[in-house]
PDB file of N, CA and C in Angstrom:
ATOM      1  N   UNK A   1     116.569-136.111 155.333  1.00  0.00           N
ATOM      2  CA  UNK A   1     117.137-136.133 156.676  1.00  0.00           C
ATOM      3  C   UNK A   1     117.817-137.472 156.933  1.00  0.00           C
ATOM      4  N   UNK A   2     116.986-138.785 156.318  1.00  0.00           N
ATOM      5  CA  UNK A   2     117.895-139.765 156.629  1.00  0.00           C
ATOM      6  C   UNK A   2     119.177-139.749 155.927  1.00  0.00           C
ATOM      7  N   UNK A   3     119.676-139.528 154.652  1.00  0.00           N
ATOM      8  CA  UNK A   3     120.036-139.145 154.017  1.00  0.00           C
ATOM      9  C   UNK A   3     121.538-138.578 154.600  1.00  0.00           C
ATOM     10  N   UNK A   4     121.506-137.711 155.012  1.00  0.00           N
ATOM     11  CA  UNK A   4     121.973-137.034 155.910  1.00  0.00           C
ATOM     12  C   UNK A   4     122.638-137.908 157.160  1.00  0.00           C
ATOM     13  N   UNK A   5     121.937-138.523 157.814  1.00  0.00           N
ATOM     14  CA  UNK A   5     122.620-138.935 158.914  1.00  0.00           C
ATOM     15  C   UNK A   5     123.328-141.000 158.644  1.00  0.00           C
ATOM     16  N   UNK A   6     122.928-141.190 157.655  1.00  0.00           N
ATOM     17  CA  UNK A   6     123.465-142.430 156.473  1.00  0.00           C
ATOM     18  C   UNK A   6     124.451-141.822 156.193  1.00  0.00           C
ATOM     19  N   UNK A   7     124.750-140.698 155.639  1.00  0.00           N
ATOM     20  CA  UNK A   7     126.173-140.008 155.274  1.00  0.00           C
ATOM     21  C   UNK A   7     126.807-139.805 156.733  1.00  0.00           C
ATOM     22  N   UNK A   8     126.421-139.017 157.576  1.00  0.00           N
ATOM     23  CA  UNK A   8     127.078-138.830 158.627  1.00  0.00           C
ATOM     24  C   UNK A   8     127.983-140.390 159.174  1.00  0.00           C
ATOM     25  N   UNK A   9     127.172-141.254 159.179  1.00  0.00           N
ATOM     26  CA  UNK A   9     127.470-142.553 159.774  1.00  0.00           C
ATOM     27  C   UNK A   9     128.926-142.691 158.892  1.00  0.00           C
ATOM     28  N   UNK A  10     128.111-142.899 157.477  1.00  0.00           N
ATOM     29  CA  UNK A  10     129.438-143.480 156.944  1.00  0.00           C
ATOM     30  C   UNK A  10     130.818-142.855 157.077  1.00  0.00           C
ATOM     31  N   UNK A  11     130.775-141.211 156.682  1.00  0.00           N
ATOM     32  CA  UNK A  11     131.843-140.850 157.189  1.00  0.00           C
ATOM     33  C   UNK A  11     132.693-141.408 158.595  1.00  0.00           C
ATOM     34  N   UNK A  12     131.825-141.452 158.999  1.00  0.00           N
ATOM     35  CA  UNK A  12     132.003-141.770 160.590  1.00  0.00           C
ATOM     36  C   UNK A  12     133.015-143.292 160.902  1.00  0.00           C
ATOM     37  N   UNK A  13     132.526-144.027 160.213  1.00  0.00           N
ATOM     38  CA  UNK A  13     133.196-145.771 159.960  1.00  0.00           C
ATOM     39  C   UNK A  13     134.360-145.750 159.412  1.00  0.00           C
ATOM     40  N   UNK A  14     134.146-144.332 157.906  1.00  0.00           N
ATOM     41  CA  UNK A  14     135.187-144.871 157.016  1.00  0.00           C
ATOM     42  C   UNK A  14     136.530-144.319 157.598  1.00  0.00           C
ATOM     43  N   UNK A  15     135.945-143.417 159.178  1.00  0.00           N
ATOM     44  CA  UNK A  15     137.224-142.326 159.760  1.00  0.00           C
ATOM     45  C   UNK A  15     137.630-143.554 160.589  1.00  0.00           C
ATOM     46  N   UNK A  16     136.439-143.743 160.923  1.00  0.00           N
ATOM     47  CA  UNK A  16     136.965-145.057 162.557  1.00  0.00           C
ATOM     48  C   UNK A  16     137.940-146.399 161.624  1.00  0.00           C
ATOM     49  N   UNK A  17     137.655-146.641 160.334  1.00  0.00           N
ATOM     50  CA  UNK A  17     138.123-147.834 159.943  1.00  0.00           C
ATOM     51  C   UNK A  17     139.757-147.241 159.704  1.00  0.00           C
ATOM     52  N   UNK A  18     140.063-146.161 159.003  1.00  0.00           N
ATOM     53  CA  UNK A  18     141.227-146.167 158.835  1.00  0.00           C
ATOM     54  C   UNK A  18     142.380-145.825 159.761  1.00  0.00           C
ATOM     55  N   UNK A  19     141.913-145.137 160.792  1.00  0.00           N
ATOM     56  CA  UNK A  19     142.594-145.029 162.067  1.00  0.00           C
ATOM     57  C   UNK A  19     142.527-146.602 162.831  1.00  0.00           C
ATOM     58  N   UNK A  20     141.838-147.120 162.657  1.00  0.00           N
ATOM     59  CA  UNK A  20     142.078-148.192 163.046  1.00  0.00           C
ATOM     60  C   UNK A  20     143.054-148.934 162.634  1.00  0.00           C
ATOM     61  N   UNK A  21     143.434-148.809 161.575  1.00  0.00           N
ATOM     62  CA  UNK A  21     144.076-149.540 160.422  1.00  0.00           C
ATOM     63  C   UNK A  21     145.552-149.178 159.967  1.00  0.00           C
ATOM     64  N   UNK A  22     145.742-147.964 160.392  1.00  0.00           N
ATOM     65  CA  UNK A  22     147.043-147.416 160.222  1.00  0.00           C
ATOM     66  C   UNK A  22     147.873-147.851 161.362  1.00  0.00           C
ATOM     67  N   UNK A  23     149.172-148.080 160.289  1.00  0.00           N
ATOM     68  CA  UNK A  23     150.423-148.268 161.358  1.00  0.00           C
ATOM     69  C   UNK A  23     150.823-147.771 162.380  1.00  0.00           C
ATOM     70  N   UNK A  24     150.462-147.847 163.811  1.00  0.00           N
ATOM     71  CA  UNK A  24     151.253-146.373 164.643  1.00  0.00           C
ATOM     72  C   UNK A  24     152.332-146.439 164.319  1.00  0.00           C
ATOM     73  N   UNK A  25     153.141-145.588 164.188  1.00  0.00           N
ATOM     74  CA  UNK A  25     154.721-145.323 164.061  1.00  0.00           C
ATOM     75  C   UNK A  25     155.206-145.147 165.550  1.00  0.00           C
ATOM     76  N   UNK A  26     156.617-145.510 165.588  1.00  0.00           N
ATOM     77  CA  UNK A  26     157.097-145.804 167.358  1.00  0.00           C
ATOM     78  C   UNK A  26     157.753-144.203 167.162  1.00  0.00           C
ATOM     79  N   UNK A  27     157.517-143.759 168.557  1.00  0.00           N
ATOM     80  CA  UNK A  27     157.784-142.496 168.876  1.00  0.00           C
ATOM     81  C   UNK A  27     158.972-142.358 168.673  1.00  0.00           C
ATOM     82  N   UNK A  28     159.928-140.760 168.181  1.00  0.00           N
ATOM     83  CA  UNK A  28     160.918-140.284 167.569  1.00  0.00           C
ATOM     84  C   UNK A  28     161.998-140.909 168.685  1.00  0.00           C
ATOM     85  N   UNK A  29     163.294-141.070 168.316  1.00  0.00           N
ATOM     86  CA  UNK A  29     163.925-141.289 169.425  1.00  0.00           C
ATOM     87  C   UNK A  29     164.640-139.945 169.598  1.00  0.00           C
ATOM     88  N   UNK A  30     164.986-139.412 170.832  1.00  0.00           N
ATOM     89  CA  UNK A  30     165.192-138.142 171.328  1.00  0.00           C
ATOM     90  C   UNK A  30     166.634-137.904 170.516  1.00  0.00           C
ATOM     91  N   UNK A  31     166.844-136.529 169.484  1.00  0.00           N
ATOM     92  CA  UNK A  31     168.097-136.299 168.948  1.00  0.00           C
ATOM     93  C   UNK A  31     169.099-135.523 170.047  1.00  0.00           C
ATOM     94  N   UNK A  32     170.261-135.259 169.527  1.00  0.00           N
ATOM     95  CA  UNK A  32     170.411-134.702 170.527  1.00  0.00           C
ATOM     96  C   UNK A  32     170.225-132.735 170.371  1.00  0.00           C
ATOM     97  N   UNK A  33     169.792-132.786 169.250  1.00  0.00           N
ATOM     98  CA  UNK A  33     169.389-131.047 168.972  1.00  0.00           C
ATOM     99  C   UNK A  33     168.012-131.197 169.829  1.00  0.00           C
ATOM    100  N   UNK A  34     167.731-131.748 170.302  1.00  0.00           N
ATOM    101  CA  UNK A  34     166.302-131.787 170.716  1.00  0.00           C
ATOM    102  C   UNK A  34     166.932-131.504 172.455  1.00  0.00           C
ATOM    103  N   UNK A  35     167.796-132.043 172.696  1.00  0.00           N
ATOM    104  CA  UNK A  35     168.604-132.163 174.232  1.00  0.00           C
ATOM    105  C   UNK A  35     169.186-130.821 174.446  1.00  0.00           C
ATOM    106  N   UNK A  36     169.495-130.309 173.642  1.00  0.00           N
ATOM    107  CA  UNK A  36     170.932-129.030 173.790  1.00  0.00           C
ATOM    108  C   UNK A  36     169.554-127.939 174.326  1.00  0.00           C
ATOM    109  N   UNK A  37     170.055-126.777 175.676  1.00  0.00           N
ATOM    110  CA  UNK A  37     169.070-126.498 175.689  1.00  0.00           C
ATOM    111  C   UNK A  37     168.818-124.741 174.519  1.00  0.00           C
ATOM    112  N   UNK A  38     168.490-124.157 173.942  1.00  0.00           N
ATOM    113  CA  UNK A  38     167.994-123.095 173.020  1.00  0.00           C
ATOM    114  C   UNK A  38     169.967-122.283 173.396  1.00  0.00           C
ATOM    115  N   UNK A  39     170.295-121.899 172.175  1.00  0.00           N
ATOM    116  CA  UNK A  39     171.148-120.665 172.434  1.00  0.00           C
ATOM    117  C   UNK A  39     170.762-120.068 172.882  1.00  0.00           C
ATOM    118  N   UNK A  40     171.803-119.405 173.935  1.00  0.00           N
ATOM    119  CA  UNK A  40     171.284-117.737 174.334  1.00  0.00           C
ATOM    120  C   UNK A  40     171.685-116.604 173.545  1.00  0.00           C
ATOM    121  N   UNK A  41     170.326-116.009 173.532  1.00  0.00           N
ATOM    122  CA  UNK A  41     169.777-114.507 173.222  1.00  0.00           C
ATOM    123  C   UNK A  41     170.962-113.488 173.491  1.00  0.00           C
ATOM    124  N   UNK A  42     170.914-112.368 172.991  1.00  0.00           N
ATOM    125  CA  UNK A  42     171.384-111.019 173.163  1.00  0.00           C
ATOM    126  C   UNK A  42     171.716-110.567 174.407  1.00  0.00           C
ATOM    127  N   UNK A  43     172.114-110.212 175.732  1.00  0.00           N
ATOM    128  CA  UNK A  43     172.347-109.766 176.956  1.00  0.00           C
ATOM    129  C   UNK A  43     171.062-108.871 176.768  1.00  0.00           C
ATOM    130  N   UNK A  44     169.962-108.799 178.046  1.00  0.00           N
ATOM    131  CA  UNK A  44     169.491-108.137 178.096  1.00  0.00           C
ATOM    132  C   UNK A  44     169.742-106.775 178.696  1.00  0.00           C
ATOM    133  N   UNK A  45     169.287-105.534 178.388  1.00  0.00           N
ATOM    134  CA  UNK A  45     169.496-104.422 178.474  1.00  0.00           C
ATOM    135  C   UNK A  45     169.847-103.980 179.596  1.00  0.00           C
ATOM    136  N   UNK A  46     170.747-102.825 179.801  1.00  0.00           N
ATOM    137  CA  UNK A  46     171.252-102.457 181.276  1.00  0.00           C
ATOM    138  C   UNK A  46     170.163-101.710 181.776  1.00  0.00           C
ATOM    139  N   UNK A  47     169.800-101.626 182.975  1.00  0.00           N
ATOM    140  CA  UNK A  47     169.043-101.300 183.266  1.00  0.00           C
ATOM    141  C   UNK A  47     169.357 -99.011 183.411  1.00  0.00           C
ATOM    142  N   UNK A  48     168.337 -98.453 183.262  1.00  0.00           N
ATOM    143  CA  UNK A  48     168.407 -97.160 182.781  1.00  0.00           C
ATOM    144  C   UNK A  48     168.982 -96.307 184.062  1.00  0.00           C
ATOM    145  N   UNK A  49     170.242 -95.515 183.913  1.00  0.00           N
ATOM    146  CA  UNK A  49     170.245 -94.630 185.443  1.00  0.00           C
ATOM    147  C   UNK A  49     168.863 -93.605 185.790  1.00  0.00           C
ATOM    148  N   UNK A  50     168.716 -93.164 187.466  1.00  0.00           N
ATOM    149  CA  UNK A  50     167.577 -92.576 187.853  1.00  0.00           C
ATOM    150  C   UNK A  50     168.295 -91.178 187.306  1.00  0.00           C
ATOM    151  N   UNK A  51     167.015 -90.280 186.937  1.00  0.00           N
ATOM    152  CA  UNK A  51     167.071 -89.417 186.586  1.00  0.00           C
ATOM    153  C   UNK A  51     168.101 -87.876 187.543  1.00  0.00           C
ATOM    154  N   UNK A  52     168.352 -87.407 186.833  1.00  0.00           N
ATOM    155  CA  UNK A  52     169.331 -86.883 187.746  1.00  0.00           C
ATOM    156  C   UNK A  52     168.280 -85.578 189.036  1.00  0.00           C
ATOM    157  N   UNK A  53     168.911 -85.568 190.583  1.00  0.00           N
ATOM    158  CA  UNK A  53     168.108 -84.899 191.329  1.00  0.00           C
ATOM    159  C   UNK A  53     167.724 -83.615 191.079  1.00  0.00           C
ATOM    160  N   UNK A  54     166.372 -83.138 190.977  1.00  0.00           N
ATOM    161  CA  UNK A  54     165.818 -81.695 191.091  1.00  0.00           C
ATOM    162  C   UNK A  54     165.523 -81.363 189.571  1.00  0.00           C
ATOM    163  N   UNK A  55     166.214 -82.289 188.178  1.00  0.00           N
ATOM    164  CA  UNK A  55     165.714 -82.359 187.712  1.00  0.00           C
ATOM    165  C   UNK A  55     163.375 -82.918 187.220  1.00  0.00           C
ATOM    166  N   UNK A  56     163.642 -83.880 187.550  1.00  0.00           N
ATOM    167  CA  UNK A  56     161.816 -84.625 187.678  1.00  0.00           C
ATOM    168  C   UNK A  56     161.377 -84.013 189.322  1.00  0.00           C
ATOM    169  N   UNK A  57     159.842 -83.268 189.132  1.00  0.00           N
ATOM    170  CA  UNK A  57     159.775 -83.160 190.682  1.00  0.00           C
ATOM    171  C   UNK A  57     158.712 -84.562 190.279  1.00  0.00           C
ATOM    172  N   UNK A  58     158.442 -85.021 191.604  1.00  0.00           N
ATOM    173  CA  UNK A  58     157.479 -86.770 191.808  1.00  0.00           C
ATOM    174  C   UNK A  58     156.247 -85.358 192.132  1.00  0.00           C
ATOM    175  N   UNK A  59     156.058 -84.105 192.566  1.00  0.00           N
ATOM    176  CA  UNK A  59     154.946 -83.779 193.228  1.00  0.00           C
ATOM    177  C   UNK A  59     153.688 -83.576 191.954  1.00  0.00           C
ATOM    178  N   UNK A  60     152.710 -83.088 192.055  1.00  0.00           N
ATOM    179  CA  UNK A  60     151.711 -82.710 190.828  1.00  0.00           C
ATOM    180  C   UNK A  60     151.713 -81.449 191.052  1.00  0.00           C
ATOM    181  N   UNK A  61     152.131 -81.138 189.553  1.00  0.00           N
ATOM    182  CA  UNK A  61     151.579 -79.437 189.327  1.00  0.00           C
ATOM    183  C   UNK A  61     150.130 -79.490 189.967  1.00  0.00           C
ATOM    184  N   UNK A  62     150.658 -77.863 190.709  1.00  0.00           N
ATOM    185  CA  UNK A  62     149.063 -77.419 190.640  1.00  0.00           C
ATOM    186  C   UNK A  62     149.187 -76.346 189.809  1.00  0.00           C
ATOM    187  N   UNK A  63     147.626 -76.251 189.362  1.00  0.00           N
ATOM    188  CA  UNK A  63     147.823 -75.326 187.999  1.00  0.00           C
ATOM    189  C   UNK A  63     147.222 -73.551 189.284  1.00  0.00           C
ATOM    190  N   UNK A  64     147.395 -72.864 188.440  1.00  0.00           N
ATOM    191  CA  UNK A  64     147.128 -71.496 189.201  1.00  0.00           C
ATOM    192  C   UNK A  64     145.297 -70.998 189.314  1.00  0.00           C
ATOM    193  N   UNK A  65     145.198 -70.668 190.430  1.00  0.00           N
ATOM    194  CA  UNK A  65     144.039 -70.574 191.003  1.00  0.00           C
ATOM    195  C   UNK A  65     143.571 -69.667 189.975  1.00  0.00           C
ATOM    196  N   UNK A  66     142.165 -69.828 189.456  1.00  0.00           N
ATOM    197  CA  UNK A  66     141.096 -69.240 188.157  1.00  0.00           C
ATOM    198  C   UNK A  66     141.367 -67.370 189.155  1.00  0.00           C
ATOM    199  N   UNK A  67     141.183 -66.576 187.901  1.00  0.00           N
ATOM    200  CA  UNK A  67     141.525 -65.142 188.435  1.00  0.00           C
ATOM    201  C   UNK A  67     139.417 -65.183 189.295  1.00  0.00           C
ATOM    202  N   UNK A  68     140.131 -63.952 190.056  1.00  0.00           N
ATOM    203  CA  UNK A  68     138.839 -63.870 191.232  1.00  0.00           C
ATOM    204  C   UNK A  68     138.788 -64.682 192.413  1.00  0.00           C
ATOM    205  N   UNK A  69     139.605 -65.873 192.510  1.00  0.00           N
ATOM    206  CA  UNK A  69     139.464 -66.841 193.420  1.00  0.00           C
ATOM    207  C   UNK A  69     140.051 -65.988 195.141  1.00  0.00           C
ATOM    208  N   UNK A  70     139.762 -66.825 195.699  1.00  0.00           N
ATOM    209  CA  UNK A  70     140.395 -65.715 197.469  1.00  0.00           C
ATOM    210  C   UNK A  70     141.916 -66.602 197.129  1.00  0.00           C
ATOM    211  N   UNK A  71     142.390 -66.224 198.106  1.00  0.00           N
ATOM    212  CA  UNK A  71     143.616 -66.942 198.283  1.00  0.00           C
ATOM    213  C   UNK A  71     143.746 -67.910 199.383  1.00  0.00           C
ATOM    214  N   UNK A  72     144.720 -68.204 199.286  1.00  0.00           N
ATOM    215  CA  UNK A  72     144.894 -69.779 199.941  1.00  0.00           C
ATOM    216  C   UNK A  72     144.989 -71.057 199.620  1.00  0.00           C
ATOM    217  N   UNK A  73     144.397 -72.192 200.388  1.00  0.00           N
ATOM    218  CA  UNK A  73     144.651 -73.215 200.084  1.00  0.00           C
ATOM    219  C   UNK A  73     143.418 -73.555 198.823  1.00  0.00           C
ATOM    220  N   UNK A  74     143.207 -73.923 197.849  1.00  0.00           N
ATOM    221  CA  UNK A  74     142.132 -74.858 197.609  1.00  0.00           C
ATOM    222  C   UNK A  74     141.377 -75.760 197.724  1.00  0.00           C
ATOM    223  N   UNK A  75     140.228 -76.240 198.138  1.00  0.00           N
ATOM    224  CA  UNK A  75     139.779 -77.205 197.993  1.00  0.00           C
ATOM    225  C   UNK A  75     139.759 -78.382 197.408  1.00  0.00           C
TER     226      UNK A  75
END
């Protein structure tokens, strides 16, 4: 177990020592492909005409009353 946490440590130093130790490099200076903003894409799609009238009904089928039933409205 000590063993173990003697290793842990060292890893630990030999991470902290070399980050310590490395050059920062000075941040990129801005190109200008970096400035331009993205080409544009494809035109997006026209939007679809509404379906033509009396074709789609919006109401819900009702399906046909089970044989034997009374008539009228359903429940």
């Amino acid at each position: 177990m000590k063993l173990l946490a003697f290793l842990l440590c060292l890893c630990c130093l030999i991470f902290l020592f070399q980050s310590s130790t490395q050059a920062r490099a000075p941040p990129l200076p801005p190109t200008p492909g970096r400035l331009q903003p993205p080409a544009p894409g494809p035109p997006p799609p026209a939007p679809r005409p509404p379906p033509p009238a009396g074709r789609f009904n919006d109401q819900p089928r009702s399906s046909p009353p089970p044989p034997g039933a009374p008539p009228g409205d359903r429940p």
